[in-house]
PDB file of N, CA and C in Angstrom:
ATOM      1  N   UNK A   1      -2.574  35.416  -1.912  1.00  0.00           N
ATOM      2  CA  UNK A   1      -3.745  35.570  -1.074  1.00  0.00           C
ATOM      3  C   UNK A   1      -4.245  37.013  -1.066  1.00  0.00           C
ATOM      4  N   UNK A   2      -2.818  38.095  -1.019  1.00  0.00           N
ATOM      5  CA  UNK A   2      -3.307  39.014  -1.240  1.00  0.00           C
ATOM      6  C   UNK A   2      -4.425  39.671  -2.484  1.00  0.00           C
ATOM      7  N   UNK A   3      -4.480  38.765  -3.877  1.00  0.00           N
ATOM      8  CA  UNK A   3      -4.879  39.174  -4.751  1.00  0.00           C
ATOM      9  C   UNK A   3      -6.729  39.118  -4.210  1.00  0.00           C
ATOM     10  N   UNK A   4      -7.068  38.028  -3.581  1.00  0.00           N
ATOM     11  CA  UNK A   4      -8.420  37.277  -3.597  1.00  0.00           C
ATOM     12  C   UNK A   4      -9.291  38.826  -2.690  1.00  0.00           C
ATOM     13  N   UNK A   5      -8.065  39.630  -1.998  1.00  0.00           N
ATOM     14  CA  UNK A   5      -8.775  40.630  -0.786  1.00  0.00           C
ATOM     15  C   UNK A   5      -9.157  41.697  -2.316  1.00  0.00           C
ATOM     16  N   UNK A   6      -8.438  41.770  -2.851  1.00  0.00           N
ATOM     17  CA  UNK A   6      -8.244  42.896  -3.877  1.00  0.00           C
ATOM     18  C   UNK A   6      -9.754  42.478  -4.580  1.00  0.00           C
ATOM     19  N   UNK A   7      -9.591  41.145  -5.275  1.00  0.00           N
ATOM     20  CA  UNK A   7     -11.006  40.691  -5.884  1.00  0.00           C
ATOM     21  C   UNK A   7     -12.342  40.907  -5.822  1.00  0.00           C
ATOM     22  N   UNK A   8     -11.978  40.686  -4.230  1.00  0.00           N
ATOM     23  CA  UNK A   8     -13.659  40.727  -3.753  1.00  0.00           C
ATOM     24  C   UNK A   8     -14.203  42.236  -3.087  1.00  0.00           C
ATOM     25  N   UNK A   9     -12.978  42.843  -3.006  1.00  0.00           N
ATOM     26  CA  UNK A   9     -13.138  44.759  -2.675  1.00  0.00           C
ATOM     27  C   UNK A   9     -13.795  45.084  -3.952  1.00  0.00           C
ATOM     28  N   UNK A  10     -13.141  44.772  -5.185  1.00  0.00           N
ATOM     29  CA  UNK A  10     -13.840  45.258  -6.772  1.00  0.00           C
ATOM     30  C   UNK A  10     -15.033  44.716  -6.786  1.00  0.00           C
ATOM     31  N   UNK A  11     -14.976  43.569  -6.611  1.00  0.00           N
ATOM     32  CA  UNK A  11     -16.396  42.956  -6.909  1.00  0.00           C
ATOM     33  C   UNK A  11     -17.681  43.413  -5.688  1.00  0.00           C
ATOM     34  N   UNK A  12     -16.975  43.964  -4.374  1.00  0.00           N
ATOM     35  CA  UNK A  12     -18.361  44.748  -4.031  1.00  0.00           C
ATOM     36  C   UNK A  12     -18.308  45.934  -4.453  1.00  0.00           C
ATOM     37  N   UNK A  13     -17.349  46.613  -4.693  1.00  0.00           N
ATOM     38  CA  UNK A  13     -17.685  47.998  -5.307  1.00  0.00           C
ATOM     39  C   UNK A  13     -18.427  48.072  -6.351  1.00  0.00           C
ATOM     40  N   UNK A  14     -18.420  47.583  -7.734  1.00  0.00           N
ATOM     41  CA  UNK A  14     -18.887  46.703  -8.577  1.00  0.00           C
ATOM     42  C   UNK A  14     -20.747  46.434  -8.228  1.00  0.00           C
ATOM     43  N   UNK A  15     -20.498  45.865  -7.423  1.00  0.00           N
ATOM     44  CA  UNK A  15     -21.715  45.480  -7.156  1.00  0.00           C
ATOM     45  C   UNK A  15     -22.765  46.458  -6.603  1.00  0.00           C
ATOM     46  N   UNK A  16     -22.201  47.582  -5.881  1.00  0.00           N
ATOM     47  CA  UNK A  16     -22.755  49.015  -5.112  1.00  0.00           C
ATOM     48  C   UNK A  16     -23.022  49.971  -5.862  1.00  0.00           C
ATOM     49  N   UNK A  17     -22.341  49.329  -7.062  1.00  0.00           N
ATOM     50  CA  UNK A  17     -22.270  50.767  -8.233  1.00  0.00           C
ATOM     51  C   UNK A  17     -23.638  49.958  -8.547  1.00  0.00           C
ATOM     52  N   UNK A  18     -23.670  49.131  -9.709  1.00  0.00           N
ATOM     53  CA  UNK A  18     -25.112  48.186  -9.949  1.00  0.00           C
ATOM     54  C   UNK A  18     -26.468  48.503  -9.231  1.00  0.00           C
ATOM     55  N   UNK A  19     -26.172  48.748  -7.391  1.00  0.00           N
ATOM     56  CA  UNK A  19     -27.262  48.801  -7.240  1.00  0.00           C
ATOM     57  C   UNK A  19     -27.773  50.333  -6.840  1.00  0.00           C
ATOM     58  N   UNK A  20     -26.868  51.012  -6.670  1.00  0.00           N
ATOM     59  CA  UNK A  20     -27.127  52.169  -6.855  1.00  0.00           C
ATOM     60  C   UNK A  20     -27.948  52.759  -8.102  1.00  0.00           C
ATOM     61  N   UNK A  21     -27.226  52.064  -9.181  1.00  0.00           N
ATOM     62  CA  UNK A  21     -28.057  52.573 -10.424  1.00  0.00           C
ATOM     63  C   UNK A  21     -29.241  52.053 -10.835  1.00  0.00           C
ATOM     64  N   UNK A  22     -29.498  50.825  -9.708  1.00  0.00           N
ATOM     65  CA  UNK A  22     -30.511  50.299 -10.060  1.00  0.00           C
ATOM     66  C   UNK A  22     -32.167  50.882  -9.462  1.00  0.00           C
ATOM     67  N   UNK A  23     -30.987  51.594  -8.090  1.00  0.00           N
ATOM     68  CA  UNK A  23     -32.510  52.553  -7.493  1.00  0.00           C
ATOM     69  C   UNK A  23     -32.690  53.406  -8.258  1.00  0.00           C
ATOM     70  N   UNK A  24     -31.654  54.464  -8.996  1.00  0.00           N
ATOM     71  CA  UNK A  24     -31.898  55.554  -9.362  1.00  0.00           C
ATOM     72  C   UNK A  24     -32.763  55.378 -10.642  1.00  0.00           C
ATOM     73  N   UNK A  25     -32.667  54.073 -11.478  1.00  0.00           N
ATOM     74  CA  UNK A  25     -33.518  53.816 -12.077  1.00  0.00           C
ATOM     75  C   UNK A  25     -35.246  53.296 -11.800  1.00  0.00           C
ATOM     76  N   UNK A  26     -35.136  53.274 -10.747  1.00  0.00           N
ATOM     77  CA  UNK A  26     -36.315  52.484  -9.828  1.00  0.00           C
ATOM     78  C   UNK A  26     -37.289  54.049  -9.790  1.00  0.00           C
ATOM     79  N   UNK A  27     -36.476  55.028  -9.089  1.00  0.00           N
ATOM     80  CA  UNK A  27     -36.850  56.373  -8.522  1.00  0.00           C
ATOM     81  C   UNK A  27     -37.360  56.833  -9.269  1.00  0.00           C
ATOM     82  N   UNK A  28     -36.789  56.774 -10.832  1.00  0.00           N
ATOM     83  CA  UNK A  28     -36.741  57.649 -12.243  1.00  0.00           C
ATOM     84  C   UNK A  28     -37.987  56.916 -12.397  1.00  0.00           C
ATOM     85  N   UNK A  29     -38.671  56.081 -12.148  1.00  0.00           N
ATOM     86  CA  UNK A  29     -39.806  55.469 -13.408  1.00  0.00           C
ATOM     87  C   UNK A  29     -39.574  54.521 -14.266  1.00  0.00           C
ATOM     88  N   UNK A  30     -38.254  53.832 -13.931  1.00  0.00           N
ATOM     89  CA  UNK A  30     -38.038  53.395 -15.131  1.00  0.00           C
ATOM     90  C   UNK A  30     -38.910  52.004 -15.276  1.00  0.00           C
ATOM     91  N   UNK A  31     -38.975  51.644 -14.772  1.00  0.00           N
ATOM     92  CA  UNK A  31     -40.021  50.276 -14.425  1.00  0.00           C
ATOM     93  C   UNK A  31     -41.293  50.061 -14.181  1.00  0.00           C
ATOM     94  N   UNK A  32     -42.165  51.393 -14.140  1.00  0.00           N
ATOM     95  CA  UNK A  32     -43.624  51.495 -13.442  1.00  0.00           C
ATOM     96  C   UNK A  32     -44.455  51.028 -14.531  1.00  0.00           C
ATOM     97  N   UNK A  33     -43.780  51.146 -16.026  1.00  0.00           N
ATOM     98  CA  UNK A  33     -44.945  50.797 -17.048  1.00  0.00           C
ATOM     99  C   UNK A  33     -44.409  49.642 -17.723  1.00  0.00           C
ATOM    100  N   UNK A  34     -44.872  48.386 -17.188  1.00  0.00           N
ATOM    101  CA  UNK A  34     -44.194  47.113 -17.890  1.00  0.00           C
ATOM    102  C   UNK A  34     -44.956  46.449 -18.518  1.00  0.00           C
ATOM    103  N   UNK A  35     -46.525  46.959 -18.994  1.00  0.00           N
ATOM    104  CA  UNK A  35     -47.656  46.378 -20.235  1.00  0.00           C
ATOM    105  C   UNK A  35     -47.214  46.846 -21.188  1.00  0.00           C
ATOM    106  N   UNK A  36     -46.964  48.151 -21.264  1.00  0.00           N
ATOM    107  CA  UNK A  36     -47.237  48.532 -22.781  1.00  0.00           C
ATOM    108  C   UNK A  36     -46.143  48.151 -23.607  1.00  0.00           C
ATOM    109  N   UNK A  37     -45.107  47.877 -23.326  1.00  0.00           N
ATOM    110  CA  UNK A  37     -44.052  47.476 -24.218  1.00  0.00           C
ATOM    111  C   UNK A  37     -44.324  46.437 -24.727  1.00  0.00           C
ATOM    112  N   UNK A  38     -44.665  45.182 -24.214  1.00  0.00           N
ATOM    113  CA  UNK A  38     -45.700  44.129 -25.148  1.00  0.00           C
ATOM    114  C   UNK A  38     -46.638  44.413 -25.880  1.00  0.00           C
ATOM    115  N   UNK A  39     -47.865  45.441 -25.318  1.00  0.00           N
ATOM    116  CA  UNK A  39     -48.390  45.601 -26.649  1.00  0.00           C
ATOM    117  C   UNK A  39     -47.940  47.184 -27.536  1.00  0.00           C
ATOM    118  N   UNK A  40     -47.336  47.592 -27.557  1.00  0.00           N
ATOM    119  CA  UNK A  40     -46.731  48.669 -28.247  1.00  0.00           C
ATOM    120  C   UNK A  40     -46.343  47.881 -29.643  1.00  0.00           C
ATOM    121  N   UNK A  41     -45.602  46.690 -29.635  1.00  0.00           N
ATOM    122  CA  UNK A  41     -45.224  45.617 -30.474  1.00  0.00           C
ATOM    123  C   UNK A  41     -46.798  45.962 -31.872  1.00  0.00           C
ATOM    124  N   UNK A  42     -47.774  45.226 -30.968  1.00  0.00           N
ATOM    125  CA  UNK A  42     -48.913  44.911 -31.733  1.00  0.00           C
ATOM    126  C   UNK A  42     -49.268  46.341 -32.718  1.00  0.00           C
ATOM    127  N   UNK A  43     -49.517  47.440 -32.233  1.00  0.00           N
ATOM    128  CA  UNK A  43     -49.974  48.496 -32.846  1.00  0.00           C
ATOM    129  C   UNK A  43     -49.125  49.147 -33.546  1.00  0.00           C
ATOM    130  N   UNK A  44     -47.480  49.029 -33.719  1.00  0.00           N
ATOM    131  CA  UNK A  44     -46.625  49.901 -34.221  1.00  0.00           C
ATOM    132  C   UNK A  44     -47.075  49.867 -35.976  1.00  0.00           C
ATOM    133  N   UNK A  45     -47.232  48.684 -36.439  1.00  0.00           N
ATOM    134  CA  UNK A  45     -47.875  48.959 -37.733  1.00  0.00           C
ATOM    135  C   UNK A  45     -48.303  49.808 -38.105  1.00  0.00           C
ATOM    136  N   UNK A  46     -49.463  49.871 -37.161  1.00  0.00           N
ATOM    137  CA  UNK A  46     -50.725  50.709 -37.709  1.00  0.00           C
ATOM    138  C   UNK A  46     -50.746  51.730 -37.475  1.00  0.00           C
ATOM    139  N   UNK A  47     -49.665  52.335 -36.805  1.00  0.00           N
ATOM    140  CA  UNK A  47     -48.986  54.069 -36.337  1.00  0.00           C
ATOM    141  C   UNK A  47     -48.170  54.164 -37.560  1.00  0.00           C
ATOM    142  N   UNK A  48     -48.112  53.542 -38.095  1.00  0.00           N
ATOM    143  CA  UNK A  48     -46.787  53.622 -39.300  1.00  0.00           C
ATOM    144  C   UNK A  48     -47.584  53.833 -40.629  1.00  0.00           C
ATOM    145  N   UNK A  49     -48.013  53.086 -40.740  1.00  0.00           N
ATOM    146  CA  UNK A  49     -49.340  53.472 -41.814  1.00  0.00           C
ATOM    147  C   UNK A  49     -50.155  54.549 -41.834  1.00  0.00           C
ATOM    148  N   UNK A  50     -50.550  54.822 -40.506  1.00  0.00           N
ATOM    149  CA  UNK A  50     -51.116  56.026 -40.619  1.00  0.00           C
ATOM    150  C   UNK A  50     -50.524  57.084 -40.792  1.00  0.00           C
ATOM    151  N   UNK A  51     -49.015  57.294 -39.896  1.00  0.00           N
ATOM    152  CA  UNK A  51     -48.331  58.607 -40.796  1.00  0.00           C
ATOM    153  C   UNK A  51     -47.441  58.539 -41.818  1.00  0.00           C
ATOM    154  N   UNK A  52     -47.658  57.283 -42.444  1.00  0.00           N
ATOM    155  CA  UNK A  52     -47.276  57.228 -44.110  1.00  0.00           C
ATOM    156  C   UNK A  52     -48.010  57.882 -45.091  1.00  0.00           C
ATOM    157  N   UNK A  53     -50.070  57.319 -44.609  1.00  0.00           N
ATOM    158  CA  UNK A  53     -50.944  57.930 -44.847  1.00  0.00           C
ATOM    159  C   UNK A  53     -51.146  59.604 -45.306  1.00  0.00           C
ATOM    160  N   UNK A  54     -50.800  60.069 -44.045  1.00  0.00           N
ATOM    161  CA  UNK A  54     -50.609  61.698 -43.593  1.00  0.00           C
ATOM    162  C   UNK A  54     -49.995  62.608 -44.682  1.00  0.00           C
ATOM    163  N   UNK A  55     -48.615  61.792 -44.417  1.00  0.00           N
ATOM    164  CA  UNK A  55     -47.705  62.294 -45.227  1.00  0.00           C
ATOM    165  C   UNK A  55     -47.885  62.057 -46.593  1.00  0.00           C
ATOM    166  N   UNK A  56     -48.575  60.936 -47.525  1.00  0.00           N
ATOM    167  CA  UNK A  56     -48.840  61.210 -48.810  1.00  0.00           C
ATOM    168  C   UNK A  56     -49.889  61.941 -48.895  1.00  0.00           C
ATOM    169  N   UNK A  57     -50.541  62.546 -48.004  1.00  0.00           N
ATOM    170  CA  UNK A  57     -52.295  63.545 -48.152  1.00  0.00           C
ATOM    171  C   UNK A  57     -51.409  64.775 -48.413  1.00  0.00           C
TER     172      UNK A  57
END
């Protein structure tokens, strides 16, 4: 029985750590720009081409 006290002490610590890092990621910005990564997809081509471009001029 003793083990289950031990379990669930890790598993909230565990869990405090998670959300701790989850503000500090919150705080940081990490989440404020959630369009452009979908279209970042679309245009990477054509950033690639162009300084392929560049670089053979």
């Amino acid at each position: 029985m003793s083990v289950i006290y031990i379990l669930i002490l890790v598993s909230l610590c565990v869990a405090i750590i998670f959300l701790a890092v989850f503000f500090l990621a919150v705080k940081k910005g990490q989440f404020e720009d959630d369009e452009t990564p979908a279209i970042r997809m679309l245009f990477n081509d054509h950033i690639n081409k162009n300084k392929e471009q560049e670089l053979k001029n």
